[in-house]
C-alpha atoms as a PDB file:
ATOM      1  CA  UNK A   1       7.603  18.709  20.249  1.00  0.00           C
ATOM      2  CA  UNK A   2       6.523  19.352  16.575  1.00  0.00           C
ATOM      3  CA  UNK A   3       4.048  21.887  16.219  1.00  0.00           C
ATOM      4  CA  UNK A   4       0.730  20.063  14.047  1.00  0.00           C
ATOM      5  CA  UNK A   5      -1.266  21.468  10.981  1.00  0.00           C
ATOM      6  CA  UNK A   6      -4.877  21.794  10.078  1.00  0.00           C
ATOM      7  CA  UNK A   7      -4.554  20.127   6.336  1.00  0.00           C
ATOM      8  CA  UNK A   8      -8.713  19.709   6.582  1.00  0.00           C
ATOM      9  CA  UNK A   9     -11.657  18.873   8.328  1.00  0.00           C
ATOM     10  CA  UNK A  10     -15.387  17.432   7.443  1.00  0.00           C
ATOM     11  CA  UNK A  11     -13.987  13.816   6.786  1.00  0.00           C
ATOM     12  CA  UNK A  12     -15.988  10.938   7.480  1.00  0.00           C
ATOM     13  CA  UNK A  13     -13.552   8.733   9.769  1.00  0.00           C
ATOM     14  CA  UNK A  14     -10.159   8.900   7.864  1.00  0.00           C
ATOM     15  CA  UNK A  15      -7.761   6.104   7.463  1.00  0.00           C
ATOM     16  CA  UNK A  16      -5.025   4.585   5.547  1.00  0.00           C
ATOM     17  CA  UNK A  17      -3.432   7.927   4.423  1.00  0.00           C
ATOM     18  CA  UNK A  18      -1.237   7.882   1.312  1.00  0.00           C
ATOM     19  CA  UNK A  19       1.357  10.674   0.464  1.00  0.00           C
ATOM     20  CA  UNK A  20       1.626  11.307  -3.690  1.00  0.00           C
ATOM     21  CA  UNK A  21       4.170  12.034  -5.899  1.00  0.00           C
ATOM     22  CA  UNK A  22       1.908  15.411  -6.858  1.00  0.00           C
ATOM     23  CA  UNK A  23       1.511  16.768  -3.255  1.00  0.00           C
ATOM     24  CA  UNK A  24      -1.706  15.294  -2.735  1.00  0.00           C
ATOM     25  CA  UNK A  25      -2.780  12.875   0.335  1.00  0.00           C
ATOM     26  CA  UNK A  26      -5.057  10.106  -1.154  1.00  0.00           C
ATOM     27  CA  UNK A  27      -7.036   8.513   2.094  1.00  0.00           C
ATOM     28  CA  UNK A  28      -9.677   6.462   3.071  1.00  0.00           C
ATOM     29  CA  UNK A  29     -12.960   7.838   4.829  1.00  0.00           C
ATOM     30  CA  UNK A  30     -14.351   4.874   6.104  1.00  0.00           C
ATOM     31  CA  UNK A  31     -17.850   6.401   7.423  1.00  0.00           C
ATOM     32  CA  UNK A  32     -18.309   7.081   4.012  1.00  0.00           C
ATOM     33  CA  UNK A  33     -16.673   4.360   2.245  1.00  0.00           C
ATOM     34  CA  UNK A  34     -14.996   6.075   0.173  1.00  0.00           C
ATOM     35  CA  UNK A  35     -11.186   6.368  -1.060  1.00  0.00           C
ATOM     36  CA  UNK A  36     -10.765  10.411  -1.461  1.00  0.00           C
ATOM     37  CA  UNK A  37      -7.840  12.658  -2.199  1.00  0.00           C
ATOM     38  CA  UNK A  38      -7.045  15.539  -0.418  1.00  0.00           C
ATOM     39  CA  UNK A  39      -5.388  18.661  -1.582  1.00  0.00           C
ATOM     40  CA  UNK A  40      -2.839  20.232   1.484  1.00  0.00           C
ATOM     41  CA  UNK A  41      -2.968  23.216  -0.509  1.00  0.00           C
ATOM     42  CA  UNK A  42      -6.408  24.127  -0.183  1.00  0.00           C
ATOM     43  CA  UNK A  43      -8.270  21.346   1.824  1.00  0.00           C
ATOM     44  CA  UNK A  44     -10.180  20.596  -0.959  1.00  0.00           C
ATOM     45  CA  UNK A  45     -11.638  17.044  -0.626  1.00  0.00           C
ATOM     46  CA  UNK A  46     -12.741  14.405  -3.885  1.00  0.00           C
ATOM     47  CA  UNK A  47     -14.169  11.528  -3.733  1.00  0.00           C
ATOM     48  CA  UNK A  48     -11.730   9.169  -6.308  1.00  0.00           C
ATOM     49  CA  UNK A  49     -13.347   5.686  -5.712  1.00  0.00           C
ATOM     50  CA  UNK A  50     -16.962   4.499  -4.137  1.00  0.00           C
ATOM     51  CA  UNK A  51     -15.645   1.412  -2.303  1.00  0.00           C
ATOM     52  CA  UNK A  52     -18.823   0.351  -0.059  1.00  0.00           C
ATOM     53  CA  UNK A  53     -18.163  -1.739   3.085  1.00  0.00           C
ATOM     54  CA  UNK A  54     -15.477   0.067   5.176  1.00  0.00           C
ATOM     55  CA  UNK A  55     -11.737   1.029   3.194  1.00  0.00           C
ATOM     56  CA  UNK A  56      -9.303   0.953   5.756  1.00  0.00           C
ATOM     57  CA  UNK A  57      -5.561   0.216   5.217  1.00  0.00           C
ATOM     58  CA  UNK A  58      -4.447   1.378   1.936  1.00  0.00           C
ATOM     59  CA  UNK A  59      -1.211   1.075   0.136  1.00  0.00           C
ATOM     60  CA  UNK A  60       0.485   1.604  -3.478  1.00  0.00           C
ATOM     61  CA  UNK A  61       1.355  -1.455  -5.268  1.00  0.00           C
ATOM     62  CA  UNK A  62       3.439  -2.704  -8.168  1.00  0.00           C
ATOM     63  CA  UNK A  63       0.818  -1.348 -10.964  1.00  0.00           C
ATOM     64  CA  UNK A  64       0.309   1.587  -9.762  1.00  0.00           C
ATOM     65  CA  UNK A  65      -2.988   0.896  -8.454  1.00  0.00           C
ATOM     66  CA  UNK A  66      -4.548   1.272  -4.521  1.00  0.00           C
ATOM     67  CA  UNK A  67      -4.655  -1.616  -2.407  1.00  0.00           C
ATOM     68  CA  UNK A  68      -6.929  -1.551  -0.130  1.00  0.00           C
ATOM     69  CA  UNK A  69      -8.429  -3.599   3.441  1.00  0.00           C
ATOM     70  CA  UNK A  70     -11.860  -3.367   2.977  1.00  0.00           C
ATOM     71  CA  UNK A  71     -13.867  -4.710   6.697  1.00  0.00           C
ATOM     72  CA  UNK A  72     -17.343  -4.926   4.935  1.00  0.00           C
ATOM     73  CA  UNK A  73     -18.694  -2.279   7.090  1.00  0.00           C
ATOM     74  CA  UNK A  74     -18.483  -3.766  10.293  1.00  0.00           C
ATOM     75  CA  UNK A  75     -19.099  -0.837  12.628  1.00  0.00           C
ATOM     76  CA  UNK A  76     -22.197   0.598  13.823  1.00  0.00           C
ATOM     77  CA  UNK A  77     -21.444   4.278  14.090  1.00  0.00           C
ATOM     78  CA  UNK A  78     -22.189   6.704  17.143  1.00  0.00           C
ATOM     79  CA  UNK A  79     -22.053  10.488  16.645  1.00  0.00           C
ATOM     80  CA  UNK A  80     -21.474  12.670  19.449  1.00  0.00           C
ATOM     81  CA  UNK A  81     -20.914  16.355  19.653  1.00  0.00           C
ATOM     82  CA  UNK A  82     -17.910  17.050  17.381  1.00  0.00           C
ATOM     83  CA  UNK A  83     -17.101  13.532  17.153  1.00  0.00           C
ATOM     84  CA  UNK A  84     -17.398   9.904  15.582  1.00  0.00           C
ATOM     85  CA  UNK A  85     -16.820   7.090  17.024  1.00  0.00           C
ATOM     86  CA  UNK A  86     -17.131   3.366  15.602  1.00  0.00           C
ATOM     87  CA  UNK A  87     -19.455   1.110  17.827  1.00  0.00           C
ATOM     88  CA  UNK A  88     -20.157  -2.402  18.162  1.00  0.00           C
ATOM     89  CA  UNK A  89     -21.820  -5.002  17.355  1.00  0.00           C
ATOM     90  CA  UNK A  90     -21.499  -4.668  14.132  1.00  0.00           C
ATOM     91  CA  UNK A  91     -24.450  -3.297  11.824  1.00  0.00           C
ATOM     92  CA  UNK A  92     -27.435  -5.931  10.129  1.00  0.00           C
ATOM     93  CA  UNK A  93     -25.961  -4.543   7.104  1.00  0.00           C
ATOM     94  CA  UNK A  94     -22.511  -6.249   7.721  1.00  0.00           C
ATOM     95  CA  UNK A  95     -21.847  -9.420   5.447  1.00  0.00           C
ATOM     96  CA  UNK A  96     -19.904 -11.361   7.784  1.00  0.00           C
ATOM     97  CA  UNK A  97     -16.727 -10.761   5.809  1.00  0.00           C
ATOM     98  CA  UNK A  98     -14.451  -8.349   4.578  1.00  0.00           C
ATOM     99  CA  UNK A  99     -12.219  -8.084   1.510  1.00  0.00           C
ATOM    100  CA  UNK A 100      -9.125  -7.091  -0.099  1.00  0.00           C
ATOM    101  CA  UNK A 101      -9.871  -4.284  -3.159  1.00  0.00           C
ATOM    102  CA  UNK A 102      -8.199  -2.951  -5.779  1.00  0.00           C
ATOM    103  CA  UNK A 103      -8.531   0.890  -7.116  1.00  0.00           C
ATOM    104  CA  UNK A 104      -8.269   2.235 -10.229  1.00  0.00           C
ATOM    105  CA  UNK A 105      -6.747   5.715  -9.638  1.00  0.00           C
ATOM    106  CA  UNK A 106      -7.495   7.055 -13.310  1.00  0.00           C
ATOM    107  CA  UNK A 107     -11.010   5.760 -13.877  1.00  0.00           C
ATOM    108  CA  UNK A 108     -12.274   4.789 -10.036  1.00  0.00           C
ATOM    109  CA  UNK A 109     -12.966   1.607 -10.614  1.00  0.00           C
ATOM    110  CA  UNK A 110     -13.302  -0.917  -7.727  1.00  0.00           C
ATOM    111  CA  UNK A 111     -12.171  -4.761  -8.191  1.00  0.00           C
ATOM    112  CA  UNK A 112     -12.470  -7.440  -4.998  1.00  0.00           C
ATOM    113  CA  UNK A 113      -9.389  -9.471  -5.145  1.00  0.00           C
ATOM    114  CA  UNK A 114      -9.782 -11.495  -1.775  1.00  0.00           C
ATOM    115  CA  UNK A 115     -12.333 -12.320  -0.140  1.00  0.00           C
ATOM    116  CA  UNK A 116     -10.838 -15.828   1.679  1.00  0.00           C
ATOM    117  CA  UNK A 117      -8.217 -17.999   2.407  1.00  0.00           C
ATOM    118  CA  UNK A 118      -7.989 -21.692   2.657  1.00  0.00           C
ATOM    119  CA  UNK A 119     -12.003 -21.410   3.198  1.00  0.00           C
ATOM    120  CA  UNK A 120     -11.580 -19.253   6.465  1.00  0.00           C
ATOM    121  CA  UNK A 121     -13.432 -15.649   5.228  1.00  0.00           C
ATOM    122  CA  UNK A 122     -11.601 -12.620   5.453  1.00  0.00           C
ATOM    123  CA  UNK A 123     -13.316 -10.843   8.602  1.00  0.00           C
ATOM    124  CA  UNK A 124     -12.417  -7.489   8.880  1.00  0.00           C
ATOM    125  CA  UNK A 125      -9.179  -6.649   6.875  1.00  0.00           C
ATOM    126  CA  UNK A 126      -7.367  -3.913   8.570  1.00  0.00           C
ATOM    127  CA  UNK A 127      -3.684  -2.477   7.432  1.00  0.00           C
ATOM    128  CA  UNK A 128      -1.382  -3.480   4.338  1.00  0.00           C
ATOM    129  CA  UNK A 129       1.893  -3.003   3.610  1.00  0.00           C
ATOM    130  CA  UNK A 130       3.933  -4.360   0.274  1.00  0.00           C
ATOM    131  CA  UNK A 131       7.895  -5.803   0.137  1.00  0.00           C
ATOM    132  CA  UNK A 132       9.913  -5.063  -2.749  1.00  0.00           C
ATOM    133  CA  UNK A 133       8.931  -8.447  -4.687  1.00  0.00           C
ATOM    134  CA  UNK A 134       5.418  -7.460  -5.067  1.00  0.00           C
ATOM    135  CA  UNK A 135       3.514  -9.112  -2.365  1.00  0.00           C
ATOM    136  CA  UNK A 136       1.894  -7.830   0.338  1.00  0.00           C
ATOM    137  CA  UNK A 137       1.207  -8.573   4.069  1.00  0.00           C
ATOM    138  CA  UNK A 138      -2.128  -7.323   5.598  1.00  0.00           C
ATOM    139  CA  UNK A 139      -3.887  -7.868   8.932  1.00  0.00           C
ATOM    140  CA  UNK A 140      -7.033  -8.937  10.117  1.00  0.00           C
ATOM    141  CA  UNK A 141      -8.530  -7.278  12.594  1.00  0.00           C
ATOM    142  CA  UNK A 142     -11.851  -9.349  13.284  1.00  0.00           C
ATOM    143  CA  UNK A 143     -15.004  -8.551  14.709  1.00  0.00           C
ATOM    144  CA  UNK A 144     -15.966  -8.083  18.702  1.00  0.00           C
ATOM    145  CA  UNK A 145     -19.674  -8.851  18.311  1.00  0.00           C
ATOM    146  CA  UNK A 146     -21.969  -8.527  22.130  1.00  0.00           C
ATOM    147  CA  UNK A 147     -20.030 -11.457  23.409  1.00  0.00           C
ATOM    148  CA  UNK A 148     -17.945 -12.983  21.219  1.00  0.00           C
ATOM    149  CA  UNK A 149     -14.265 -11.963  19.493  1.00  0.00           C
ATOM    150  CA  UNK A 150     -12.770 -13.359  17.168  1.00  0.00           C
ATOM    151  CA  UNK A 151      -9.262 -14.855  16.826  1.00  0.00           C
ATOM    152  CA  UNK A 152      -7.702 -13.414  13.572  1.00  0.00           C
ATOM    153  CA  UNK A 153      -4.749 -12.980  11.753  1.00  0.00           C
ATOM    154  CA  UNK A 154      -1.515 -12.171   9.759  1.00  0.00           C
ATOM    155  CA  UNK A 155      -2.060 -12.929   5.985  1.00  0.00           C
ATOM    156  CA  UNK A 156       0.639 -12.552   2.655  1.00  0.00           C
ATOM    157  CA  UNK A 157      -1.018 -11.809  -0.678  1.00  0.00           C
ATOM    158  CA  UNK A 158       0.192 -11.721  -4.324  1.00  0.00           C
ATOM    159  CA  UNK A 159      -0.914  -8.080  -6.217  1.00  0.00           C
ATOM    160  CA  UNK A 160      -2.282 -10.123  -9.236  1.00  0.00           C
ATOM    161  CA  UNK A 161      -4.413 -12.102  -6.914  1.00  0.00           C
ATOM    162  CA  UNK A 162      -2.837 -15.404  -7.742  1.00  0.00           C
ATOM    163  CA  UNK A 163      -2.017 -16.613  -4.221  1.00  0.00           C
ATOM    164  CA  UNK A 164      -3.175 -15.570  -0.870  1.00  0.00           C
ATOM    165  CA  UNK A 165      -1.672 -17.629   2.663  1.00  0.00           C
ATOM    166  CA  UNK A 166      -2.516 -17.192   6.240  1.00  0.00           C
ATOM    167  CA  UNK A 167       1.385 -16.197   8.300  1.00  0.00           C
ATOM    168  CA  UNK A 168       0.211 -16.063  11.233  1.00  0.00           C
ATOM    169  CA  UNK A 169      -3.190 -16.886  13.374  1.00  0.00           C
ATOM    170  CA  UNK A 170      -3.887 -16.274  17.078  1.00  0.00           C
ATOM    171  CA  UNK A 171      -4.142 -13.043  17.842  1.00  0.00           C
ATOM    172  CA  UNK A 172      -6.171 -10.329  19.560  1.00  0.00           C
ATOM    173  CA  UNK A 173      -7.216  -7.943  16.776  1.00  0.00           C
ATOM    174  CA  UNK A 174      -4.003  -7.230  14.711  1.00  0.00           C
ATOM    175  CA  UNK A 175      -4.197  -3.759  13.310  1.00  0.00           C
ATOM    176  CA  UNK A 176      -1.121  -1.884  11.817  1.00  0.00           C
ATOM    177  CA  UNK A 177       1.594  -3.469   9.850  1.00  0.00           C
ATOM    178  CA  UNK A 178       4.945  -2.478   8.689  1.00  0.00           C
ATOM    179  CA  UNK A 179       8.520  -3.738   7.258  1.00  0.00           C
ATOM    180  CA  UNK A 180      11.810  -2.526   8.861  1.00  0.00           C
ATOM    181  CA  UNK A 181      13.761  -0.349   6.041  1.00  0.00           C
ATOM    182  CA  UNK A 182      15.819  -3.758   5.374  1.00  0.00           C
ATOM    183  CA  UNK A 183      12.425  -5.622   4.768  1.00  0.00           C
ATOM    184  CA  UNK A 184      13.572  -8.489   7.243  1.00  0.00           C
ATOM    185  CA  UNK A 185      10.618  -7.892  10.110  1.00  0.00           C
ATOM    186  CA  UNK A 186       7.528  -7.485  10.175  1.00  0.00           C
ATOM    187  CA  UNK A 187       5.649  -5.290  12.985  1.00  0.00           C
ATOM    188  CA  UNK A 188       2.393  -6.019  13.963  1.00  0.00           C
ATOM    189  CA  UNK A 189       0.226  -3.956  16.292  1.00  0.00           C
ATOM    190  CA  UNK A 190      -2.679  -4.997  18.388  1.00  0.00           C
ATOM    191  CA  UNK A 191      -5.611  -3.290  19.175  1.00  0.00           C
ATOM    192  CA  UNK A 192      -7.190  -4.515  22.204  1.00  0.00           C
ATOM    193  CA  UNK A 193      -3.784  -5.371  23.971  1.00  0.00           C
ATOM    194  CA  UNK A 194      -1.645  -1.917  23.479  1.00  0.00           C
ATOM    195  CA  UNK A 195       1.202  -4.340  22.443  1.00  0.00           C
ATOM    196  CA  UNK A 196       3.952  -4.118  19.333  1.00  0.00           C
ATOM    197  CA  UNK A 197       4.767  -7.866  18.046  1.00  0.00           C
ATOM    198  CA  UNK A 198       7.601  -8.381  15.808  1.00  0.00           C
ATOM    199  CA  UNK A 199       8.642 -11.496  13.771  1.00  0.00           C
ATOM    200  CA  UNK A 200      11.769 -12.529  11.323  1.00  0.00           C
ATOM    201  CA  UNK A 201      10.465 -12.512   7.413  1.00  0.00           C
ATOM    202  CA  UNK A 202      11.626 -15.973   6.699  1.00  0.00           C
ATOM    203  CA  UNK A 203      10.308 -15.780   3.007  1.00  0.00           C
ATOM    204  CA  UNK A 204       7.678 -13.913   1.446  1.00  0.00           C
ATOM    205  CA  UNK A 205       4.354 -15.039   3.191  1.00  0.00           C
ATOM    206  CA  UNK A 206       6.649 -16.890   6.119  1.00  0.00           C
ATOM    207  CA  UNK A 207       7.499 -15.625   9.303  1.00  0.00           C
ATOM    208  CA  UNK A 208      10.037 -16.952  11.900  1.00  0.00           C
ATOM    209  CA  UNK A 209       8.630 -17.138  15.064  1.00  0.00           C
ATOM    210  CA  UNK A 210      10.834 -18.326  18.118  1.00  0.00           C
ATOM    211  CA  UNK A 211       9.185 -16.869  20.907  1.00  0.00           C
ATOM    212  CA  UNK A 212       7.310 -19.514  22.460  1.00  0.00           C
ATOM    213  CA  UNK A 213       4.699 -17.181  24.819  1.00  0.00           C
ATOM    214  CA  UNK A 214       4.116 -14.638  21.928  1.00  0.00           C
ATOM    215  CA  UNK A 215       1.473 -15.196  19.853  1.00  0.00           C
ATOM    216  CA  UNK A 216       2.734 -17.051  16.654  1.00  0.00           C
ATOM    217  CA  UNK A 217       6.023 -17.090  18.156  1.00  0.00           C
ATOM    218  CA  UNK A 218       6.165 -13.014  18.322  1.00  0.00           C
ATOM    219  CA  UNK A 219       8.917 -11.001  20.399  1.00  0.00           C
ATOM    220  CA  UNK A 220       7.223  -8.283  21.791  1.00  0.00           C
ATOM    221  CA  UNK A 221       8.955  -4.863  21.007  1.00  0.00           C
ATOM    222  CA  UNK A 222       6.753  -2.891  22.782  1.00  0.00           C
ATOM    223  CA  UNK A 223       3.865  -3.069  25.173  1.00  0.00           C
ATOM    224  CA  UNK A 224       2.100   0.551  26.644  1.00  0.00           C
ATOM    225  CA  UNK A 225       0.723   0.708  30.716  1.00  0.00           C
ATOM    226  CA  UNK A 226      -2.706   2.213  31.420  1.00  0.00           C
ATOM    227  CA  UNK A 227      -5.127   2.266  29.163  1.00  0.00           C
ATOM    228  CA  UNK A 228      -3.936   3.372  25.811  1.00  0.00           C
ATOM    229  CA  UNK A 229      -5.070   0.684  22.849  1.00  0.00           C
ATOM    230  CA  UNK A 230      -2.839   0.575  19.072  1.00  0.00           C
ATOM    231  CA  UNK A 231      -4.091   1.316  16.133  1.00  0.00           C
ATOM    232  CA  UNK A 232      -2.288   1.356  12.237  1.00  0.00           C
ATOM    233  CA  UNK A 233       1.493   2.491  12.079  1.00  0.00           C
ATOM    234  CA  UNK A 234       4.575   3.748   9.537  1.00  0.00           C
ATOM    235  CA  UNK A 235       7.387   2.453  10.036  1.00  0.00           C
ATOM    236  CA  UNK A 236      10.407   5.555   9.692  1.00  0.00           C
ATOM    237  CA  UNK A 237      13.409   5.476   7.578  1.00  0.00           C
ATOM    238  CA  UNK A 238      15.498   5.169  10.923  1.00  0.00           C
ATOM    239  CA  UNK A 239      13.560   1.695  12.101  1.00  0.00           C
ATOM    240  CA  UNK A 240      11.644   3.645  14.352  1.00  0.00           C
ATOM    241  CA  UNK A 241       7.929   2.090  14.791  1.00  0.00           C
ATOM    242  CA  UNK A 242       5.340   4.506  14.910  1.00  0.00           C
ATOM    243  CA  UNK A 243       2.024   3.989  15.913  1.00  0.00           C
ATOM    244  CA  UNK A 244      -1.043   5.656  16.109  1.00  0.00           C
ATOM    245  CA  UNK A 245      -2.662   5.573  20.065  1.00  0.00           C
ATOM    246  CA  UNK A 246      -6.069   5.292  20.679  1.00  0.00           C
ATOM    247  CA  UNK A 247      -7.765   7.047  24.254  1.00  0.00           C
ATOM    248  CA  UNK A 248      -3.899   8.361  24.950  1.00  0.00           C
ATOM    249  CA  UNK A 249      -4.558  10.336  21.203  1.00  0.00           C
ATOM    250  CA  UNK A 250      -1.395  10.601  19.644  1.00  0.00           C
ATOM    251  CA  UNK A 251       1.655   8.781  18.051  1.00  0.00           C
ATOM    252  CA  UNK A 252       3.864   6.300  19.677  1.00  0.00           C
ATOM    253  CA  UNK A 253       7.289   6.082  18.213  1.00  0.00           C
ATOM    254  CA  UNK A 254       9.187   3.272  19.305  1.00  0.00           C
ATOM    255  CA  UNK A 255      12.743   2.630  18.589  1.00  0.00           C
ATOM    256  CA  UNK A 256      14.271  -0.810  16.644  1.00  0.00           C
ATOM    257  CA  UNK A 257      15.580  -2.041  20.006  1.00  0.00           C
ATOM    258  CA  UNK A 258      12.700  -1.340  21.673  1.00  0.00           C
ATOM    259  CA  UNK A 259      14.549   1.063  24.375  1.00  0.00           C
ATOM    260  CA  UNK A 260      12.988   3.841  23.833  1.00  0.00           C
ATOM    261  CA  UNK A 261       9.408   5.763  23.646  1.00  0.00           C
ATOM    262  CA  UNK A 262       8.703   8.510  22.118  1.00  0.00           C
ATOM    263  CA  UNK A 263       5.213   9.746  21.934  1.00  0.00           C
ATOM    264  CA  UNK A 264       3.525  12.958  20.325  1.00  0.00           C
ATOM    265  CA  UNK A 265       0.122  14.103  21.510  1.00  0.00           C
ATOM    266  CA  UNK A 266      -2.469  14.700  18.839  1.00  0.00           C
ATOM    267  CA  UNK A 267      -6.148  16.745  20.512  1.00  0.00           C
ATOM    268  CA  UNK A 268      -8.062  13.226  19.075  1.00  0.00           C
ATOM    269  CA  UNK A 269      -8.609  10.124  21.361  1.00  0.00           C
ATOM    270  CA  UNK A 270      -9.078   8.239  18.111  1.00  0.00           C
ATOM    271  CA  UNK A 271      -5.823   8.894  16.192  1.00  0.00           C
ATOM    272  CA  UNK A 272      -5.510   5.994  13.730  1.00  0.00           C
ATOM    273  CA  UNK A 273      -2.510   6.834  11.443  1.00  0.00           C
ATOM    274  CA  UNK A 274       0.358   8.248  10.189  1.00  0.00           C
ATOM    275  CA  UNK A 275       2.583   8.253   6.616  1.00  0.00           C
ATOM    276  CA  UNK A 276       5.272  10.538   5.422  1.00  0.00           C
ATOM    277  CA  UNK A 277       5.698  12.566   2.225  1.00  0.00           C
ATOM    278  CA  UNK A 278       7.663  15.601   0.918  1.00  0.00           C
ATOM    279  CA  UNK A 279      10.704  15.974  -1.213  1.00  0.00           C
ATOM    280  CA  UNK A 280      12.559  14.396   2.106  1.00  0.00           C
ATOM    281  CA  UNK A 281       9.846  12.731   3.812  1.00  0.00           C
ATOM    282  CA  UNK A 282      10.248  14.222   6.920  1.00  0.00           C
ATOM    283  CA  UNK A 283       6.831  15.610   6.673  1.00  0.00           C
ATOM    284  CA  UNK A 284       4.427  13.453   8.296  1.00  0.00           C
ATOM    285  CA  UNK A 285       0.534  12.780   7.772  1.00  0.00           C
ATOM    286  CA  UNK A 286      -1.807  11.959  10.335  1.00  0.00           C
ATOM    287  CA  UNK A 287      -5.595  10.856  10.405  1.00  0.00           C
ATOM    288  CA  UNK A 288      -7.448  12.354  13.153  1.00  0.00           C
ATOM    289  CA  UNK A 289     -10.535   9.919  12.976  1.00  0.00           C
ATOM    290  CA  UNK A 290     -13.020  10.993  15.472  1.00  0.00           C
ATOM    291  CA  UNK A 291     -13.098  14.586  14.666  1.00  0.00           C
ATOM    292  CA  UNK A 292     -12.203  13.615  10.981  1.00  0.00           C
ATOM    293  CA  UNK A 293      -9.227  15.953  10.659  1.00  0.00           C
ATOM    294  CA  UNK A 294      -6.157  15.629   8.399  1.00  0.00           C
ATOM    295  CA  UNK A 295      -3.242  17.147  10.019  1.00  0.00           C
ATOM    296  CA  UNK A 296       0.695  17.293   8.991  1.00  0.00           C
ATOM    297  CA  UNK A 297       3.657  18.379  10.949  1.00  0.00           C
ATOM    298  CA  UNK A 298       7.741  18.112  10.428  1.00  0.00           C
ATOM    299  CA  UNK A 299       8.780  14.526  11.599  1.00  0.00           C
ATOM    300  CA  UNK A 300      12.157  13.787  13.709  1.00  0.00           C
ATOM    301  CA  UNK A 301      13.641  11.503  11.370  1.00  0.00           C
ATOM    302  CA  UNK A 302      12.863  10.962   7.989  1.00  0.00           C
ATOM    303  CA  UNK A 303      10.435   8.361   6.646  1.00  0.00           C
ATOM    304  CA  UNK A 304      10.576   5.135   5.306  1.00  0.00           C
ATOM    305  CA  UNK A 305      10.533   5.196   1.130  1.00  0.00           C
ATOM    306  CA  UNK A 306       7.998   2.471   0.028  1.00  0.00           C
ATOM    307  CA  UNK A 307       8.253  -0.296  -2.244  1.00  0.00           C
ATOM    308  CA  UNK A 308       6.063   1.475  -4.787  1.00  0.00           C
ATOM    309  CA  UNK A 309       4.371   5.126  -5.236  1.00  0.00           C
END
């Protein structure tokens, strides 16, 4: 199994990692709502952006400029010896809704693109991830308050914030999204369930759903036993879906077909990510949330190139 190492520690709940042309690993800390960059070299950790709320999914899009799912700051957080944990129900602070931001690399400044759609607020926007034309599909995650849930989302956005329609609706907290390398499905993992959806990309913002017991007419690629929940995921330059395993901390790699499962243990039960970089992007990233490490190690198979960064 690939050996895993220390990049840093002292983050504040890291998400949404992002590997840069320059080395660097720009990320989200979500504890702190912030979006930071961290230097592999030395560890060293700046603050580039004060987002507020909680910066989760992050992504590069067509200007340059970070993307981000922004959930409002719906967790209550619990600290317990070495670790952090997100709680529920959510805070008093928590505005109900969540948003979609844009970043500023170069100066740090924070626009709110999205905050709706068709009327319906944004809850608790998750994970992102952009197709070649521009746009960009994110989740919604929702909100488990003490004894409610809510029923959320897929959603397709334009980067200049002239459009914004809902794909999909109906299921149990969507988290991590991702395009196969041909940019013709569309992987969805939820939380809650442990299970790996995945739909046709009819159109940009229109998925083709045939499966008539899967939510929005999903096929489900994969779905774990016990009790091991999903979190956000990368998809690899081979198709392979790989997603980051809550309790069961690690990384499950699953492949196109859905055959076969691959996972790699990481020492956090709350392991929420994973991107690639390097000159061949077979080094991979991953966000070890609850004891708010960074970590790297050599990947199997090369990653995915994005549509931008």
């Amino acid at each position: 199994m690939p050996e895993l190492q220390l990049i840093t520690t002292g983050l504040r709940f890291p998400e949404g990692p992002i590997a840069m042309a320059d080395g660097s690993v720009v990320l989200v800390e979500i504890a702190r709502g912030t979006l930071s960059r961290v230097d592999p070299s030395n560890g060293a950790i700046d603050v580039v952006a004060e987002c507020g709320g909680g910066p989760n999914g992050a992504a590069i899009g067509p200007d340059g400029k970070i993307y981000l799912c922004n959930n409002g700051g719906c967790f209550d957080w619990q600290e317990l010896p070495g670790m952090l944990f997100p709680g529920s129900p959510p805070p008093p602070s928590w505005p109900g809704h969540g948003s979609i931001q844009r970043v500023d690399l170069a100066t740090g400044e924070v626009e709110e693109l999205f905050t709706e759609c068709d009327g319906h607020p944004l809850r608790a926007p998750n994970d992102i991830v952009f197709d070649a034309g521009g746009g960009f599909w994110f989740t919604d995650h929702g909100v488990r308050e003490a004894r409610t849930s809510d029923r959320s989302g897929i959603y397709y956005a334009r980067f200049d914030g002239s459009s914004i329609v809902e794909a999909a609706f109906g299921l149990d907290a969507p988290n991590g999204i991702g395009l196969s390398p041909e940019g013709d499905r569309l992987y969805v993992a939820e939380t809650h369930t442990g299970r790996l959806w995945s739909w046709r990309v009819a159109e940009p913002g229109r998925l083709d759903g045939t499966n008539p017991l899967g939510p929005a007419g999903a096929d489900l690629l994969c779905g774990l036993p016990g009790f091991q929940l999903f979190d956000s995921l990368a998809v690899d330059g081979e198709g392979w879906v790989n997603v980051a395993t809550l309790v069961n901390g690690g990384i499950t790699s699953v492949s196109p077909d859905g055959a076969k499962v691959e996972h790699l243990a990481v020492d956090d039960p709350i392991t929420t990510n994973i991107c690639f970089g390097g000159d061949d992007l077979r080094t991979a990233y991953i966000t070890a949330s609850a004891t708010g490490r960074l970590l790297m190690t050599e990947w199997p198979r090369p990653g995915l190139k994005l549509a931008f960064g």
